[in-house]
N, C-alpha and C. Protein backbone atom coordinates (compact mmCIF):
# COMPACT_ATOMS: atom_id res chain seq x y z
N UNK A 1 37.75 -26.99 5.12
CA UNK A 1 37.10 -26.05 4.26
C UNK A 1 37.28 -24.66 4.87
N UNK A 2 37.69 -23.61 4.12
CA UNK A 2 38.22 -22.16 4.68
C UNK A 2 36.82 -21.44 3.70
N UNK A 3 36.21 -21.02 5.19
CA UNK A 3 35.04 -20.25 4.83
C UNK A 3 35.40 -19.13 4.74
N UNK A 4 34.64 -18.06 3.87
CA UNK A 4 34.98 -16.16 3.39
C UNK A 4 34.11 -15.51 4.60
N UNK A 5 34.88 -14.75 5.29
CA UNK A 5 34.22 -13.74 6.63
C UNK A 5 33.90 -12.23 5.90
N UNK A 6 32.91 -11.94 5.98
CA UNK A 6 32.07 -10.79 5.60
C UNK A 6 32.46 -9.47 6.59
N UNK A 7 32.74 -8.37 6.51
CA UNK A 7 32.70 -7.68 7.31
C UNK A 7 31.51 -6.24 6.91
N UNK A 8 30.77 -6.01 8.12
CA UNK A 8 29.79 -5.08 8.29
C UNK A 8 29.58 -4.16 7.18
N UNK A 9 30.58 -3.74 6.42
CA UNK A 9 31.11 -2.92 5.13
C UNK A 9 30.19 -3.47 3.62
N UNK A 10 31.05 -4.89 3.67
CA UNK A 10 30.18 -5.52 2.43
C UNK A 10 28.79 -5.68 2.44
N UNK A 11 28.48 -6.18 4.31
CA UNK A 11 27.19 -6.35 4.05
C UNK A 11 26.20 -5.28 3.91
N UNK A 12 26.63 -4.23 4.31
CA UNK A 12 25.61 -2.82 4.36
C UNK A 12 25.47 -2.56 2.80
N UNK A 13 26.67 -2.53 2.01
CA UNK A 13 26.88 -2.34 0.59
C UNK A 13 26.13 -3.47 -0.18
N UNK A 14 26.30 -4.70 0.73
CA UNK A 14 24.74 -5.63 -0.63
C UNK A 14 23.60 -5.23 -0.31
N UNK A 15 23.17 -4.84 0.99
CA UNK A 15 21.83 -4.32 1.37
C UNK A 15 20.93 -3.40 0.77
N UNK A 16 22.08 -2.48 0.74
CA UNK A 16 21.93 -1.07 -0.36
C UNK A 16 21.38 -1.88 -1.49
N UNK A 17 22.26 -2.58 -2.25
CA UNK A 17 22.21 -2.57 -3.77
C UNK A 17 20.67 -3.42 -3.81
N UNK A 18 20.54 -3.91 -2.82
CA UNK A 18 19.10 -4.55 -2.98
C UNK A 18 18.31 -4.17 -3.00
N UNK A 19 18.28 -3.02 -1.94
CA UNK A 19 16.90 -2.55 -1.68
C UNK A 19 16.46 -1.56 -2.69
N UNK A 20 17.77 -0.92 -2.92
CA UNK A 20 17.40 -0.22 -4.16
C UNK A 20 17.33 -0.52 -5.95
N UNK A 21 18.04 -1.98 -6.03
CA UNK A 21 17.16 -2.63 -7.38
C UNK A 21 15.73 -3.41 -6.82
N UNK A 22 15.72 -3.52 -6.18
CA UNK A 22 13.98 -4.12 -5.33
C UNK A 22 13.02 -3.13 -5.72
N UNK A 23 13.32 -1.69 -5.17
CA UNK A 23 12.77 -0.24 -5.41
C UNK A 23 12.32 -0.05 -6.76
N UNK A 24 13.49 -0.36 -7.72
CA UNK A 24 13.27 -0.16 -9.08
C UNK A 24 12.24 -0.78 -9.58
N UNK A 25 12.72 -2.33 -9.70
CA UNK A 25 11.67 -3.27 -10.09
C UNK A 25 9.86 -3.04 -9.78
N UNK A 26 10.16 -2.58 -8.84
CA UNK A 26 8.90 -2.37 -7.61
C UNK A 26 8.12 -0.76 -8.59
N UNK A 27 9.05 -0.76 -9.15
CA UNK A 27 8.32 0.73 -9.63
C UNK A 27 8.20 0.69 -10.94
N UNK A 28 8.96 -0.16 -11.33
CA UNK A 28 8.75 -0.32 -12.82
C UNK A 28 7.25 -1.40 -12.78
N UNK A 29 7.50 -1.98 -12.55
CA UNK A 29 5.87 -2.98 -12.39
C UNK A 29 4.59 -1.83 -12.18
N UNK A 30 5.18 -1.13 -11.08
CA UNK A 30 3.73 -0.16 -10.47
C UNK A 30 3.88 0.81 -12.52
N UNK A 31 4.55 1.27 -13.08
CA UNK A 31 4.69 2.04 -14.25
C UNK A 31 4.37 0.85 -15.36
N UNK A 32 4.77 0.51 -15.71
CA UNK A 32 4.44 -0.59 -16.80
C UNK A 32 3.05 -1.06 -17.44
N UNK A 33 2.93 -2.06 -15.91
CA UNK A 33 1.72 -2.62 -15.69
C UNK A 33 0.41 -1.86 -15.81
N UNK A 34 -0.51 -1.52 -16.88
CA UNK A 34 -1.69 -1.05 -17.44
C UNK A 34 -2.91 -1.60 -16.68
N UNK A 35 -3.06 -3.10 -16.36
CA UNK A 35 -4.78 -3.24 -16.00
C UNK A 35 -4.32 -3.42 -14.61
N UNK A 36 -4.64 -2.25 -13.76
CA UNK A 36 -4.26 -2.47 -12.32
C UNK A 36 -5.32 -1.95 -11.55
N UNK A 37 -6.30 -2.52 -10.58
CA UNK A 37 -7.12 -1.71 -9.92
C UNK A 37 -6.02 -0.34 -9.02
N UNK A 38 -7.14 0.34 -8.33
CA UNK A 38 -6.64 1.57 -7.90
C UNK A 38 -5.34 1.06 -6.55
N UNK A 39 -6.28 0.05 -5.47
CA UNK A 39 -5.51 -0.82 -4.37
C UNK A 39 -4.32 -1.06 -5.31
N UNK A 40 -4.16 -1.95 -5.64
CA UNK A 40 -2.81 -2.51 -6.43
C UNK A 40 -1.92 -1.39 -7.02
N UNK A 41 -2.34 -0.39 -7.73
CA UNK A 41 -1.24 0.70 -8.04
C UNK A 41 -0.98 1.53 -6.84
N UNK A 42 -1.49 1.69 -5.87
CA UNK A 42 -1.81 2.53 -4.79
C UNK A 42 -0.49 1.67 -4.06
N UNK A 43 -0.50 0.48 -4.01
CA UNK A 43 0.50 -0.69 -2.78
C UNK A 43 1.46 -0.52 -3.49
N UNK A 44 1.35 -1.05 -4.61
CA UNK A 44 3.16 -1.36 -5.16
C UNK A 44 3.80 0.43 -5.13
N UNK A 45 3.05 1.11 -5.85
CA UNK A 45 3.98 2.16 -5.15
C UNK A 45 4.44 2.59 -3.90
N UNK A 46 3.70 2.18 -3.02
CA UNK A 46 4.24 2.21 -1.42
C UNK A 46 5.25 1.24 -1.62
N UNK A 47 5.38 0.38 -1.84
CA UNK A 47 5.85 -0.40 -2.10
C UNK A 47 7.37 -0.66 -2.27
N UNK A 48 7.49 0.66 -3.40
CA UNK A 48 8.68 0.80 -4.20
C UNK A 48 9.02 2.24 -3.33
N UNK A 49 8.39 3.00 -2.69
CA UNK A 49 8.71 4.08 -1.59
C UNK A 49 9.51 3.28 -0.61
N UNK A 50 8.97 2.54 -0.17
CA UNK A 50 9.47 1.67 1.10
C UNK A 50 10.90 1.09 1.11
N UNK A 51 11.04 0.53 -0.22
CA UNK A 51 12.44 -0.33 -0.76
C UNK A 51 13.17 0.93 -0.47
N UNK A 52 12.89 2.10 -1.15
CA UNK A 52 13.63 3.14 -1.40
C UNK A 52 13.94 3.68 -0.22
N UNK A 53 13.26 4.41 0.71
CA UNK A 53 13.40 4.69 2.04
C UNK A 53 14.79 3.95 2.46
N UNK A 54 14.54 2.60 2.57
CA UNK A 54 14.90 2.00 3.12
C UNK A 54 16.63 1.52 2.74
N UNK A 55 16.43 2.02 1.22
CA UNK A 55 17.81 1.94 0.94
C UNK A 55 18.45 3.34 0.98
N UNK A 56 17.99 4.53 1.34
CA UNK A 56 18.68 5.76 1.35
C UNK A 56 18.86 5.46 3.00
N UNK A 57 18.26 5.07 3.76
CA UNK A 57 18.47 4.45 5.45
C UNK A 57 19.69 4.01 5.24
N UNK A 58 20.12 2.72 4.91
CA UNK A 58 21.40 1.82 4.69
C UNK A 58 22.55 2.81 4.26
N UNK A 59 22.74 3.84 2.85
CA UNK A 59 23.48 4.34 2.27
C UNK A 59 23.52 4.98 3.48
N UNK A 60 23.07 5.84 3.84
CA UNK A 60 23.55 6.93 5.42
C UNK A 60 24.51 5.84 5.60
N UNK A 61 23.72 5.17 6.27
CA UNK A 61 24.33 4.54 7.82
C UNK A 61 25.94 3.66 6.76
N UNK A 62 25.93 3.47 6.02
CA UNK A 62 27.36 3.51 5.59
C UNK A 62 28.80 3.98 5.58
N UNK A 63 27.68 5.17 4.53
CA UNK A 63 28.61 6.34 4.92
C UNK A 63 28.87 7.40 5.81
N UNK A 64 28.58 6.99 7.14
CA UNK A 64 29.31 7.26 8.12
C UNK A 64 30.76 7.30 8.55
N UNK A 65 31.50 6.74 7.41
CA UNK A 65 32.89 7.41 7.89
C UNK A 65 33.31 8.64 7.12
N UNK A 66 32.68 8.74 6.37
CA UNK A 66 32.95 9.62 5.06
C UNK A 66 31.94 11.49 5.64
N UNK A 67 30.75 11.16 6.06
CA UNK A 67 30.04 12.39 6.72
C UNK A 67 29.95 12.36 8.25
N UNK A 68 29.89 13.56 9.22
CA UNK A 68 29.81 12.99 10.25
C UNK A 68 28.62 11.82 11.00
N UNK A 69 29.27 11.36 11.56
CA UNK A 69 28.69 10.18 12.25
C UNK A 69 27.17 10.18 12.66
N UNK A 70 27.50 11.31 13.61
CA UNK A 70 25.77 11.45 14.31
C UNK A 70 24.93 11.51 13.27
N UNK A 71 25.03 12.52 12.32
CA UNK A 71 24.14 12.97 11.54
C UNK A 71 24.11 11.89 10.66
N UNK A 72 24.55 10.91 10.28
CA UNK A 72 24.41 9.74 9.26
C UNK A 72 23.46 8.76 9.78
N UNK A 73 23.96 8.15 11.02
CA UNK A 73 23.29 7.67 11.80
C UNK A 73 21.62 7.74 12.55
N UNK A 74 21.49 8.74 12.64
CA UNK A 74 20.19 9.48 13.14
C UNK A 74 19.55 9.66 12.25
N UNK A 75 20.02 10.27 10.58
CA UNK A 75 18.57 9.88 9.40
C UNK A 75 19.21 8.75 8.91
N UNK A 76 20.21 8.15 8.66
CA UNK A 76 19.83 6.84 8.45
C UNK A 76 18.74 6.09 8.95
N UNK A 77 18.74 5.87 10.54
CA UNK A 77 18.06 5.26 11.06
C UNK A 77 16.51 5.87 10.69
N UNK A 78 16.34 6.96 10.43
CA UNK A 78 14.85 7.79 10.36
C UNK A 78 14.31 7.52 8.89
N UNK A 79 15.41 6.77 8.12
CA UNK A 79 15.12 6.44 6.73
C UNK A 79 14.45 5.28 6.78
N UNK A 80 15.35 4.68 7.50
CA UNK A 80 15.47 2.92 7.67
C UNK A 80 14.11 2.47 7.98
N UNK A 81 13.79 3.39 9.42
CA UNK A 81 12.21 2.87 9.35
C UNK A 81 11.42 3.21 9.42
N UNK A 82 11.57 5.19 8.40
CA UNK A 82 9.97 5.06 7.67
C UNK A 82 10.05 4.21 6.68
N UNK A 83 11.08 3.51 5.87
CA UNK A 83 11.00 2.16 4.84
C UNK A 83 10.04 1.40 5.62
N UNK A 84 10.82 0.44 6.83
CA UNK A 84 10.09 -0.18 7.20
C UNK A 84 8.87 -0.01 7.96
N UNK A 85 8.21 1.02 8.22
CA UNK A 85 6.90 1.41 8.56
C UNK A 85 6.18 1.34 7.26
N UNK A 86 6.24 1.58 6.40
CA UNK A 86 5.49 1.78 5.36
C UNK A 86 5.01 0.58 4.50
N UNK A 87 5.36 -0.52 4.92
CA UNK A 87 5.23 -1.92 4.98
C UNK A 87 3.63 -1.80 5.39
N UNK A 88 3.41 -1.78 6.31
CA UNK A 88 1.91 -2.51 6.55
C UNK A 88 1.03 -0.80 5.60
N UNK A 89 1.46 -0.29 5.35
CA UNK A 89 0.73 0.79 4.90
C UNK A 89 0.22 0.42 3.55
N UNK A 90 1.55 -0.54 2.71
CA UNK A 90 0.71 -0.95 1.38
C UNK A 90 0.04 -1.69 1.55
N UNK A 91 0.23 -2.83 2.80
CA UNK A 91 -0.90 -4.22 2.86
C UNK A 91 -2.15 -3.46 3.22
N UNK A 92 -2.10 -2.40 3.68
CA UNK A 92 -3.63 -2.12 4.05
C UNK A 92 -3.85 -1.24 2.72
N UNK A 93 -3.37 -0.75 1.63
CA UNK A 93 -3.16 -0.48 0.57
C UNK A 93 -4.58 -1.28 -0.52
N UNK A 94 -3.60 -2.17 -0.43
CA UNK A 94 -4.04 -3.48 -1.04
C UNK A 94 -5.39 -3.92 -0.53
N UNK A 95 -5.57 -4.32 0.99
CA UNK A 95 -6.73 -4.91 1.50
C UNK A 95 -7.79 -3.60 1.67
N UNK A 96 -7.56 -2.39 0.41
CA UNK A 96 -8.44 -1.50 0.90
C UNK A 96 -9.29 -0.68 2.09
N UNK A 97 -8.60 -0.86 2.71
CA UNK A 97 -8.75 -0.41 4.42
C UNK A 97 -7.72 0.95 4.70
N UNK A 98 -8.19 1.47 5.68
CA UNK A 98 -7.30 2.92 6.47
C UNK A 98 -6.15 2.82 6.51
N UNK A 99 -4.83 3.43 5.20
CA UNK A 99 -4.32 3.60 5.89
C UNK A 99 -3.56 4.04 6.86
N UNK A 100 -1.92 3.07 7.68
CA UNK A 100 -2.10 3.87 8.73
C UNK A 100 -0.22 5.09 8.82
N UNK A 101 -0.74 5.98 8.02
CA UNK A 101 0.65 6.75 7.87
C UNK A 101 1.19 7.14 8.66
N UNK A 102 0.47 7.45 9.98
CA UNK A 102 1.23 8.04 11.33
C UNK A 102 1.74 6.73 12.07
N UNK A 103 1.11 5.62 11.90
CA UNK A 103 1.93 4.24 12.53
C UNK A 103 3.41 4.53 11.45
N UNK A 104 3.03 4.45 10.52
CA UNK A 104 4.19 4.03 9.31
C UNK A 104 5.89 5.28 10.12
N UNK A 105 5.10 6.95 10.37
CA UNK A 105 6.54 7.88 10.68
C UNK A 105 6.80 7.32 11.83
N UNK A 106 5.83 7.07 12.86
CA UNK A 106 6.05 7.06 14.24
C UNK A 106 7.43 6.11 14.75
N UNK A 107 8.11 4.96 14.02
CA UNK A 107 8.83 4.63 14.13
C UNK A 107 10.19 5.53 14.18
N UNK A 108 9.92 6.28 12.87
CA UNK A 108 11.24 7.14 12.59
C UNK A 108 11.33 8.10 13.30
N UNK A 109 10.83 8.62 14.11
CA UNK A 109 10.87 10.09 15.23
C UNK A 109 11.71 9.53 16.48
């Protein structure tokens, strides 16, 4: 059996496309959706921030051959994880509690 080898290229390029139809979805629900307490519209839009972040993170760090390097790299990465900081920001969103936005940048600095 001759397995298909992926190279770093494709996979950054499905990553992208995910995170940013994830984003969408994520925002169309938070827009759509009418009977929503305040927590629940408050999360999913973090929510759909986060996807997003997180896919303008990936697109950098892609296109790094195309812009220079450093500079792709360095907000990529500063994209990448205020996305992923902003993760526990909707769960505490949601569970109505503090949340914590300076945990959420502190990654990306």
């Amino acid at each position: 059996m001759h397995l298909m080898s992926l190279d770093a290229a494709t996979l950054i390029i499905a990553i992208t496309i995910v995170e940013w139809v994830a984003a969408l979805l994520i925002f169309l629900v938070w827009r759509v959706t009418p009977h929503q307490t305040e927590s629940n519209r408050d999360s999913i839009f973090i929510w759909a921030l986060a996807f997003a972040f997180a896919g303008v993170g990936s697109l950098s760090i892609s296109l790094r051959q195309t812009f220079p390097e450093d500079l792709c790299i360095i907000f990529g990465n500063a994209f990448l994880f205020l996305g992923l900081g902003l993760g526990p920001v909707a769960v505490a969103a949601l569970w109505k509690q503090k949340r914590p936005y300076r945990l959420a940048v502190l990654p990306s600095i």
